[in-house]
Protein backbone atom coordinates (compact mmCIF):
# COMPACT_ATOMS: atom_id res chain seq x y z
CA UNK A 1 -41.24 34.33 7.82
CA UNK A 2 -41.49 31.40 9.95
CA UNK A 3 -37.46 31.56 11.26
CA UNK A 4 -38.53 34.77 12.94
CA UNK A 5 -40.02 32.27 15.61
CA UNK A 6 -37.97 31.75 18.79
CA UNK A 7 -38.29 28.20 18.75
CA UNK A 8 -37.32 27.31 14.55
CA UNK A 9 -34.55 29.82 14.96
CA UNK A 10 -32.90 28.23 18.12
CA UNK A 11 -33.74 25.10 16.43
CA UNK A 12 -31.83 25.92 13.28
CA UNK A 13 -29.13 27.44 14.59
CA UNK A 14 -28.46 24.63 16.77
CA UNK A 15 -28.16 22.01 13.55
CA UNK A 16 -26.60 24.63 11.48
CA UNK A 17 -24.05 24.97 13.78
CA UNK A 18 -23.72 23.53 16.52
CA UNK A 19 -22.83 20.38 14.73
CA UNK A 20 -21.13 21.95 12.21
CA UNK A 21 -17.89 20.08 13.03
CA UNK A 22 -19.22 16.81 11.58
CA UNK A 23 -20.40 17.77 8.43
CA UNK A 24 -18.22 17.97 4.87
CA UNK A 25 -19.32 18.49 1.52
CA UNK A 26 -20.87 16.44 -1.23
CA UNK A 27 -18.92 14.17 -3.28
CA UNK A 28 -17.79 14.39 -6.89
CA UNK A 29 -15.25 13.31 -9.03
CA UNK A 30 -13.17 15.36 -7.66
CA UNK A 31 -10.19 13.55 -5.39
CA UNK A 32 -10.75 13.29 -1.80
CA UNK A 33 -7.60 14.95 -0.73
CA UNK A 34 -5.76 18.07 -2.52
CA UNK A 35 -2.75 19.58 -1.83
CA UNK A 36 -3.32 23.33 -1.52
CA UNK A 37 -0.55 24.01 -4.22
CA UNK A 38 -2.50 22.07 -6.90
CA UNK A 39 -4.98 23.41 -6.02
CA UNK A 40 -3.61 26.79 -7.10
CA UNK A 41 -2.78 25.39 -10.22
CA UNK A 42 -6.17 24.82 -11.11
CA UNK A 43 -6.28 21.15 -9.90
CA UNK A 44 -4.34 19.85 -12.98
CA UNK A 45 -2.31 17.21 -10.93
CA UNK A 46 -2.13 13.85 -12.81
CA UNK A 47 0.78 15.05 -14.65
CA UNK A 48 2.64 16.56 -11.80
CA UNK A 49 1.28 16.59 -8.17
CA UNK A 50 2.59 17.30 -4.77
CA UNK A 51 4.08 15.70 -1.81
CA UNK A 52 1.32 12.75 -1.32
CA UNK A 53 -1.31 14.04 -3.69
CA UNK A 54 1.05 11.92 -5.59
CA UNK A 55 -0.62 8.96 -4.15
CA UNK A 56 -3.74 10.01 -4.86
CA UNK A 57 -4.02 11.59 -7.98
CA UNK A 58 -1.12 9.38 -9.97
CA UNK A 59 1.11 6.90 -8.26
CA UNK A 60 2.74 6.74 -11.44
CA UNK A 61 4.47 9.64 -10.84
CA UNK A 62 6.38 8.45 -8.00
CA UNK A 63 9.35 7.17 -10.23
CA UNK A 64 10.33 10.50 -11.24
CA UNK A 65 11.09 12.43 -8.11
CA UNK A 66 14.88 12.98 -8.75
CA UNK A 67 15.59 11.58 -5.14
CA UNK A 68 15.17 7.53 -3.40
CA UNK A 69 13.70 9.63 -0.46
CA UNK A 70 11.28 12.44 -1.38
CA UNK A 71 9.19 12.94 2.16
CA UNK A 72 8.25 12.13 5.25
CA UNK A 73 5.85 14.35 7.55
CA UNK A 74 2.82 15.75 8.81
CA UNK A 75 0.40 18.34 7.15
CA UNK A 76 -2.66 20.11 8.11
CA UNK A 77 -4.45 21.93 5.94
CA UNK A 78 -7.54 24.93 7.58
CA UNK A 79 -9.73 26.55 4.78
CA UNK A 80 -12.89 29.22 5.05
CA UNK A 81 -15.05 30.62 2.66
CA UNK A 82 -14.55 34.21 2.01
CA UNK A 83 -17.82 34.65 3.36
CA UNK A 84 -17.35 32.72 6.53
CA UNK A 85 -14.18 34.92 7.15
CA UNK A 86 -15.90 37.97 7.20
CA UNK A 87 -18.82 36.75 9.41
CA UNK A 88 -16.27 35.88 11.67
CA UNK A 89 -14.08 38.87 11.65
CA UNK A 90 -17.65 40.96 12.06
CA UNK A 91 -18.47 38.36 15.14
CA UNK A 92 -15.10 38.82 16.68
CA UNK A 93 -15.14 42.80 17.08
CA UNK A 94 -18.35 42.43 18.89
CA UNK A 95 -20.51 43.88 16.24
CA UNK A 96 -23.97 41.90 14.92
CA UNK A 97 -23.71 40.88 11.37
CA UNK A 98 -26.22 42.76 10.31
CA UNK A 99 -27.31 45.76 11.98
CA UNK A 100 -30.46 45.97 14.50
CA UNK A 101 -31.14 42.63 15.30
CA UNK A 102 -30.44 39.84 18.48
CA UNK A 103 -26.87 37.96 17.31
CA UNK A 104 -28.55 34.58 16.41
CA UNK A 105 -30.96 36.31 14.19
CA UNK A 106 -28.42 38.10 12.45
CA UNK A 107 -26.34 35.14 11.75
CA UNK A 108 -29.30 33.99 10.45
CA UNK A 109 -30.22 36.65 8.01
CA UNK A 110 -26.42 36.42 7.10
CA UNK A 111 -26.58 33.42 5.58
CA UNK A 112 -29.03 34.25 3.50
CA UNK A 113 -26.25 36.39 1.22
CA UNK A 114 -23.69 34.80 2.72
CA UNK A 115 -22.52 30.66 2.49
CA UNK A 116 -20.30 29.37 5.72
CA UNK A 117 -17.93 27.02 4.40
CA UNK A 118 -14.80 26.14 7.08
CA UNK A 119 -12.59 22.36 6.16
CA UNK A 120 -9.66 20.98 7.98
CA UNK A 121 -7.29 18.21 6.35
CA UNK A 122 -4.82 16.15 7.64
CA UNK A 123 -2.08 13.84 6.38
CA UNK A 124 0.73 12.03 7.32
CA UNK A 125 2.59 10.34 4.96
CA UNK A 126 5.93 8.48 3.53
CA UNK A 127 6.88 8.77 0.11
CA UNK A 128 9.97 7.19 -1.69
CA UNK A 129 10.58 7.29 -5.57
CA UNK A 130 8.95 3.28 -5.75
CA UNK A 131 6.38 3.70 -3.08
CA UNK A 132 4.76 5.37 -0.35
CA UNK A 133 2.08 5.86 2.57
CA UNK A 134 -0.20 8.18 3.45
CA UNK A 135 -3.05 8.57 6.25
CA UNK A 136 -5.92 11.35 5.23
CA UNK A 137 -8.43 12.57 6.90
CA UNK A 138 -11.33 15.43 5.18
CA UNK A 139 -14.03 17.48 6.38
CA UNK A 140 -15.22 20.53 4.78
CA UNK A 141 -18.85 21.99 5.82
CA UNK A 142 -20.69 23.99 3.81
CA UNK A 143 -24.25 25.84 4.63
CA UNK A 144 -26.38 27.85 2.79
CA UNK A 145 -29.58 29.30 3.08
CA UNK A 146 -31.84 30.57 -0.09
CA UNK A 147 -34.51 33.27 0.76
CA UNK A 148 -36.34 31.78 -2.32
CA UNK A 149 -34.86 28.78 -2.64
CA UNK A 150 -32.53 26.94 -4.46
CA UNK A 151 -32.13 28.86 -8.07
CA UNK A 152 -32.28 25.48 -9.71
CA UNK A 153 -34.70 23.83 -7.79
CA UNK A 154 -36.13 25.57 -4.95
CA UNK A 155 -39.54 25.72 -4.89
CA UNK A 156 -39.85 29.51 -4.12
CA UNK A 157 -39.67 29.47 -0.07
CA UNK A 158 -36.90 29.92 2.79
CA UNK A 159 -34.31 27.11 1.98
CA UNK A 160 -31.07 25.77 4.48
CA UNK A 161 -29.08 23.89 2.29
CA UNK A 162 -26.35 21.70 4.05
CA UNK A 163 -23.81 19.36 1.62
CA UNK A 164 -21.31 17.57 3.52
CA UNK A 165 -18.83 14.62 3.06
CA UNK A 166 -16.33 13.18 5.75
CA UNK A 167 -13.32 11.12 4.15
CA UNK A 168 -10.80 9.36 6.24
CA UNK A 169 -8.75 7.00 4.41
CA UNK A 170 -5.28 5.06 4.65
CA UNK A 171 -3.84 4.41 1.07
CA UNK A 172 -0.16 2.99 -0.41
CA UNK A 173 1.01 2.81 -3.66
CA UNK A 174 3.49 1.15 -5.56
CA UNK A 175 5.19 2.57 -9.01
CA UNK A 176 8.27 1.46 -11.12
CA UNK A 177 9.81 2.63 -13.96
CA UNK A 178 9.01 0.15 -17.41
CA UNK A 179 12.91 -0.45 -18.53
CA UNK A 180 13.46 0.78 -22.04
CA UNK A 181 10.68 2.69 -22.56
CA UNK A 182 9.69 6.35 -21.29
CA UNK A 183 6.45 4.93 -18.91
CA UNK A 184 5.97 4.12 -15.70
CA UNK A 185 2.72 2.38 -14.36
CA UNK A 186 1.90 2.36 -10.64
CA UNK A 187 -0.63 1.41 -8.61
CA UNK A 188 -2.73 2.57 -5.21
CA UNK A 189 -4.61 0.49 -2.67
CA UNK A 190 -6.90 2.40 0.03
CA UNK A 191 -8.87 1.74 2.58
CA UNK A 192 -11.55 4.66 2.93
CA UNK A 193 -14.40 5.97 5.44
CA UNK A 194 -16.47 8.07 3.91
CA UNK A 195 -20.38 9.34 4.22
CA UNK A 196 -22.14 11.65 2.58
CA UNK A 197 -24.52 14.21 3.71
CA UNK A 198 -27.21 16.50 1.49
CA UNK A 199 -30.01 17.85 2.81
CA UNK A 200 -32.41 20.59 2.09
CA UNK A 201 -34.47 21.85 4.70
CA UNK A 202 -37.27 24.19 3.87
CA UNK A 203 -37.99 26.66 6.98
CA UNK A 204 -42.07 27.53 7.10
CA UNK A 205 -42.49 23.66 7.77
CA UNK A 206 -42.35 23.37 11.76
CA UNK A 207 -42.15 19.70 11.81
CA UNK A 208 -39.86 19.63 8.93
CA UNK A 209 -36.92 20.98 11.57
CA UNK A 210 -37.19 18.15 13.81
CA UNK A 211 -37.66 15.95 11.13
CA UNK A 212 -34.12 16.87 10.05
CA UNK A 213 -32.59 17.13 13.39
CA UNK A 214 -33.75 13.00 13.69
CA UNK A 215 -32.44 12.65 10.39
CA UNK A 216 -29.04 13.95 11.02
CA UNK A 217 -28.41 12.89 14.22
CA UNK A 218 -28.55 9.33 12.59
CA UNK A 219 -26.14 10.67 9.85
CA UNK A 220 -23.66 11.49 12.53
CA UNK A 221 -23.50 8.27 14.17
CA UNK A 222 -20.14 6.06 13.13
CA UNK A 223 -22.60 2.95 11.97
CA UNK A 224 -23.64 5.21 9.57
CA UNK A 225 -20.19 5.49 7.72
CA UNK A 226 -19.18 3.33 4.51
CA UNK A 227 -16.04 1.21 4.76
CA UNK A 228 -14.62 -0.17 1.65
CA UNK A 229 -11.16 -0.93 0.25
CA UNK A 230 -10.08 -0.42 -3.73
CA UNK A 231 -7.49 0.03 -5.98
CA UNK A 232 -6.39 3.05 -8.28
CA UNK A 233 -3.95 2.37 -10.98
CA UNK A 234 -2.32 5.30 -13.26
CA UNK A 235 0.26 5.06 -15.82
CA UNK A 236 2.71 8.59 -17.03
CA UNK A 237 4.57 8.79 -20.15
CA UNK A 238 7.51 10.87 -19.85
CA UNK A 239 9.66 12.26 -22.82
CA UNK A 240 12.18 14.19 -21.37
CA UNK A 241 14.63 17.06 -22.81
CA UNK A 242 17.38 18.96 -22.06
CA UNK A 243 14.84 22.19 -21.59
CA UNK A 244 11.88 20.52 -22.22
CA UNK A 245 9.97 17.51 -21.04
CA UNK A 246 6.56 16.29 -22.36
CA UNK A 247 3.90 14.47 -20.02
CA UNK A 248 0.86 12.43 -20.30
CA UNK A 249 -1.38 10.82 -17.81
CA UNK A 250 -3.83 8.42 -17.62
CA UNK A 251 -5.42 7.15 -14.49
CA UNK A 252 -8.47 4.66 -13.27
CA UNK A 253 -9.97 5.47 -10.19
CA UNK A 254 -11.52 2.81 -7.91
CA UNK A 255 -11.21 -0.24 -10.31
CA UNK A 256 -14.26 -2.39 -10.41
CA UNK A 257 -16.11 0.14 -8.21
CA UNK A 258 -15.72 0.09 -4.19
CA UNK A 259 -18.59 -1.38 -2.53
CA UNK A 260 -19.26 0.62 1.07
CA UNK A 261 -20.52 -2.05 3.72
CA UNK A 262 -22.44 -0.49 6.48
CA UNK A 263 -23.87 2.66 4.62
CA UNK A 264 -26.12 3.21 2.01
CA UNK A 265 -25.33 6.78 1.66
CA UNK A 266 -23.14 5.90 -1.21
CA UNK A 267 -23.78 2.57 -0.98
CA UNK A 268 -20.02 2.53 -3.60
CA UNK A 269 -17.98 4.72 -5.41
CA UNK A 270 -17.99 4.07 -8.81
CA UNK A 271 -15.28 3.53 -11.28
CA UNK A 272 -13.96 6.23 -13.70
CA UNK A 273 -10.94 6.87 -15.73
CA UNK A 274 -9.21 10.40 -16.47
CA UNK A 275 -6.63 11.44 -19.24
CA UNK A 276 -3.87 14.79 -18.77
CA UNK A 277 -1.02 15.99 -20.45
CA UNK A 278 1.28 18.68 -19.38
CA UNK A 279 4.60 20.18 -20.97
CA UNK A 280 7.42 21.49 -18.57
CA UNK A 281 9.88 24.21 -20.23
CA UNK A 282 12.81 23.66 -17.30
CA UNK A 283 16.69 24.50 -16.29
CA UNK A 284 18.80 23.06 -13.79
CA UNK A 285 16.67 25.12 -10.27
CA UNK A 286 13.66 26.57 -12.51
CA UNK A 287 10.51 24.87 -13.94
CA UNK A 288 7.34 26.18 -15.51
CA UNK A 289 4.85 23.24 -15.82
CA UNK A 290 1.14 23.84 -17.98
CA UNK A 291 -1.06 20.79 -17.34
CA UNK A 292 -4.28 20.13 -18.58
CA UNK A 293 -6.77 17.22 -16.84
CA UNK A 294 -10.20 15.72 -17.69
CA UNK A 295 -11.90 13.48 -15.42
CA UNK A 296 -13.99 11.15 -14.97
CA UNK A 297 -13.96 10.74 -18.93
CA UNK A 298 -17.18 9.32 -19.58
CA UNK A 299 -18.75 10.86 -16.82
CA UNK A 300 -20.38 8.11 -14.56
CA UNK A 301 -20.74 11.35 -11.91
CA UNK A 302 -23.55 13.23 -14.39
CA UNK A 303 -21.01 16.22 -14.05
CA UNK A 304 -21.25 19.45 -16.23
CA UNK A 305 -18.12 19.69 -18.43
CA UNK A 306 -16.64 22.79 -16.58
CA UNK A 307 -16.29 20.75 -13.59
CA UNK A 308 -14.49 17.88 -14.92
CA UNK A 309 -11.76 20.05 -16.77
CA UNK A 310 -8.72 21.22 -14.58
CA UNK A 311 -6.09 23.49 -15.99
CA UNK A 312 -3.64 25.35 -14.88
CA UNK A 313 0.28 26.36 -14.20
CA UNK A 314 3.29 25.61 -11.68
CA UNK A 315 6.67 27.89 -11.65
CA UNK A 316 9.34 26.73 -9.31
CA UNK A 317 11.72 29.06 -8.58
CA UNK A 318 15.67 27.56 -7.36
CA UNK A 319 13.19 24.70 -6.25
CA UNK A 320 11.90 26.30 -3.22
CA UNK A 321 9.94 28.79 -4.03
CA UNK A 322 6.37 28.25 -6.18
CA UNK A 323 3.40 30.01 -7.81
CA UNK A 324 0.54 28.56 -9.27
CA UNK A 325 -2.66 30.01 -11.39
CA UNK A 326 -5.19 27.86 -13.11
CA UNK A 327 -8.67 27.32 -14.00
CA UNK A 328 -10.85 25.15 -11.11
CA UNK A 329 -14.34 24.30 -12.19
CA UNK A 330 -14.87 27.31 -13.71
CA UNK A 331 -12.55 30.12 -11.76
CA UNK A 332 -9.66 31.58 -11.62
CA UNK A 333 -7.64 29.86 -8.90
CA UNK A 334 -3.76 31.17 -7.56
CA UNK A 335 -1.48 30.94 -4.70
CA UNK A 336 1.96 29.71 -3.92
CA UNK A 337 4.18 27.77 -1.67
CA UNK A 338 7.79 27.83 0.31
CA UNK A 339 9.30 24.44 0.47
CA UNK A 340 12.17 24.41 2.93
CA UNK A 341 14.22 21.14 3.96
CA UNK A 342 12.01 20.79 7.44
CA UNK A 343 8.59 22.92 6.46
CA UNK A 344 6.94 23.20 3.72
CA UNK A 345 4.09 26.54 3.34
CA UNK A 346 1.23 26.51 0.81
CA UNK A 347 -1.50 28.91 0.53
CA UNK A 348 -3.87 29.26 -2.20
CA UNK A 349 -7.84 31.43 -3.34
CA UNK A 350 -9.68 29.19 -5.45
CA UNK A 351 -13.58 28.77 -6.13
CA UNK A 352 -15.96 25.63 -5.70
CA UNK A 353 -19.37 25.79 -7.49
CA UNK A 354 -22.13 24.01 -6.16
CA UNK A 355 -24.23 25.33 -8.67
CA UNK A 356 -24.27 23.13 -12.22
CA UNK A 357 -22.98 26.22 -13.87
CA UNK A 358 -20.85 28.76 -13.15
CA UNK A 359 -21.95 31.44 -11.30
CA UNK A 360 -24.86 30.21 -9.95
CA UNK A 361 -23.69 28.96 -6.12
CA UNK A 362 -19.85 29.71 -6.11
CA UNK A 363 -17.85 29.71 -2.72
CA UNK A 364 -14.89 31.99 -2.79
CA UNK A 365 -12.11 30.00 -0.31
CA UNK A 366 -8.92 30.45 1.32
CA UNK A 367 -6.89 27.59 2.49
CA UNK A 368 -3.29 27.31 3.88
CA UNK A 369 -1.27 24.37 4.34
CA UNK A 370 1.66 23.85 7.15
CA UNK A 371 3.98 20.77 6.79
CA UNK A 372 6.39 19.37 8.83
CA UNK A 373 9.08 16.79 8.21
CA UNK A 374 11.80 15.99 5.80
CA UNK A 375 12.63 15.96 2.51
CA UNK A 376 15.69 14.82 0.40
């Protein structure tokens, strides 16, 4: 094949990874920040969310945080496909990743079995039980290379696949509590960054490298990103109990659609609305919480169904200590979390298809989150 050639494979191995940094992957519907905790839940968070996924999945939630001060702090979040980890480990004791062959070559024939997917996530936010604050910033790189191309539609020769997405994004929300009634309504405005990246590159095409190394390098560039500003708006009804509370969520997600000046890779993010409900069976220090979301309810995104239903469960234990399990576009997702008064320490194993069904291009990842600051 063709990436046997000294030239293709430096080639390729330069855009695959040498500028691996500045790619992300491909937008959904999914939000463009999650907390690794939800995550773990199976991504059910408009009925309960954490620290400022509250922000971003339902502001309406902020009313019903028990405290006037909830947080203020720092987190960054590293993740790696299970793949990517053990290329890495392999790498690290010296040995090739496959056996018999020059280094680059073998990283190469890697990927052909094995995905590299590696994110990093920040945020620093404030969040009260009316309002909060919170700076984001995404990335989360995924390549893949098909020795017969894309399952779905490849055309039958050596594929690199790259998806990517870079989010940064300032957003504050607003919420109150509707007097008399068991609702509260709140309300998000952002301003976001954002530019997408997909690209297929098939590899017995000489040209077709440097073709795509022009084309990316002009990706890269910061004219190329889409600046917009937009509103979310989400409302919760709450029936609470003395051991049991109900929940349901409703939420609109860039209202009106956000036009991106500057870009035409979206050129906007369209508007869609989701719907959740989740019942909490609860004492005085312990909670068990079973949500259920569906977004993007009429589907402007083209999604398959799997992908826009999130379920999943939350167990706090003397309201410290948490586990989470749920369903995440398809898979079985789990992990927990230590919440101290000055740290906080999530870690979670979910799966992200890229595939329109599942099965068919999953990526096995690990992520874990440390926070700093305080809570009240």
């Amino acid at each position: 094949m063709l990436i046997r050639g000294g030239g293709v494979r430096l080639s390729f191995f330069y855009i695959g990874l040498g500028l691996l940094p500045l790619l992300a992957w491909g937008k959904t519907n999914q939000p463009f920040y999650e907390d690794p905790f939800d995550l773990a839940s199976g991504g059910a968070s408009l009925t309960w969310a954490t620290q400022e996924g509250i922000l971003i999945s339902n502001p309406a939630l902020l009313p019903y945080g028990g405290t006037l001060f909830r947080w203020a702090g720092e987190k960054t979040t590293v993740s790696a496909g299970k793949d990517s980890i053990a290329i890495a480990q392999k790498m690290a004791n010296g040995t090739n990743v496959t056996k018999d062959t020059p280094s680059t070559q073998a990283l190469l024939d890697t990927l052909f079995d094995s995905p590299v997917h590696v994110g990093l996530s920040q945020a620093l936010s404030l969040i009260t039980n009316n309002g909060g604050f919170a700076a984001v910033t995404t990335q989360e790189p995924d390549v893949r290379a098909w020795k017969y191309g894309d399952p779905e539609t490849g055309a039958g020769t050596p594929t690199v696949q790259i998806h990517g997405e870079s989010y940064t994004g300032g957003i504050g929300s607003l919420a109150a509590h509707i007097e008399g009634l068991p609702l509260s309504l709140g309300v998000s405005a952002k301003y976001v960054l954002v530019k997408d990246f997909r690209s297929s590159l098939e590899l017995v095409d000489p040209q077709a490298v440097q073709q795509f190394s022009d084309t990316f390098s002009s990706m890269v560039r910061p004219s190329g990103f889409g600046r917009g500003m937009g509103l979310d708006a989400g409302s919760l009804l709450f029936l609470q109990g003395s051991a049991v509370d109900f929940r349901l969520a409703s939420t609109v997600t860039n209202i009106g659609g956000v036009a991106l000046q500057g870009s035409t890779t979206p050129a906007s993010l369209p508007q869609y609305m989701s719907a959740g409900a989740g019942i909490t069976f609860h004492n005085e220090l312990d909670a068990l919480h079973l949500a259920v979301d569906v977004r993007d309810l009429t589907n402007v995104y083209h999604d398959p169904t799997f992908k826009r239903i999130y379920a999943g469960a939350k167990l706090l234990l003397r309201r410290y200590i948490g586990l989470g399990v749920g369903l995440y576009q398809g898979h079985i997702s789990y992990g927990g979390e230590i919440d101290l008064w000055i740290f906080r320490l999530a870690a979670n194993s979910y799966t992200r298809e890229y595939g329109n069904a599942p099965g068919v291009d999953p990526r096995p990842i690990y992520s874990i989150s440390l926070s700093i600051g305080i809570t009240l």
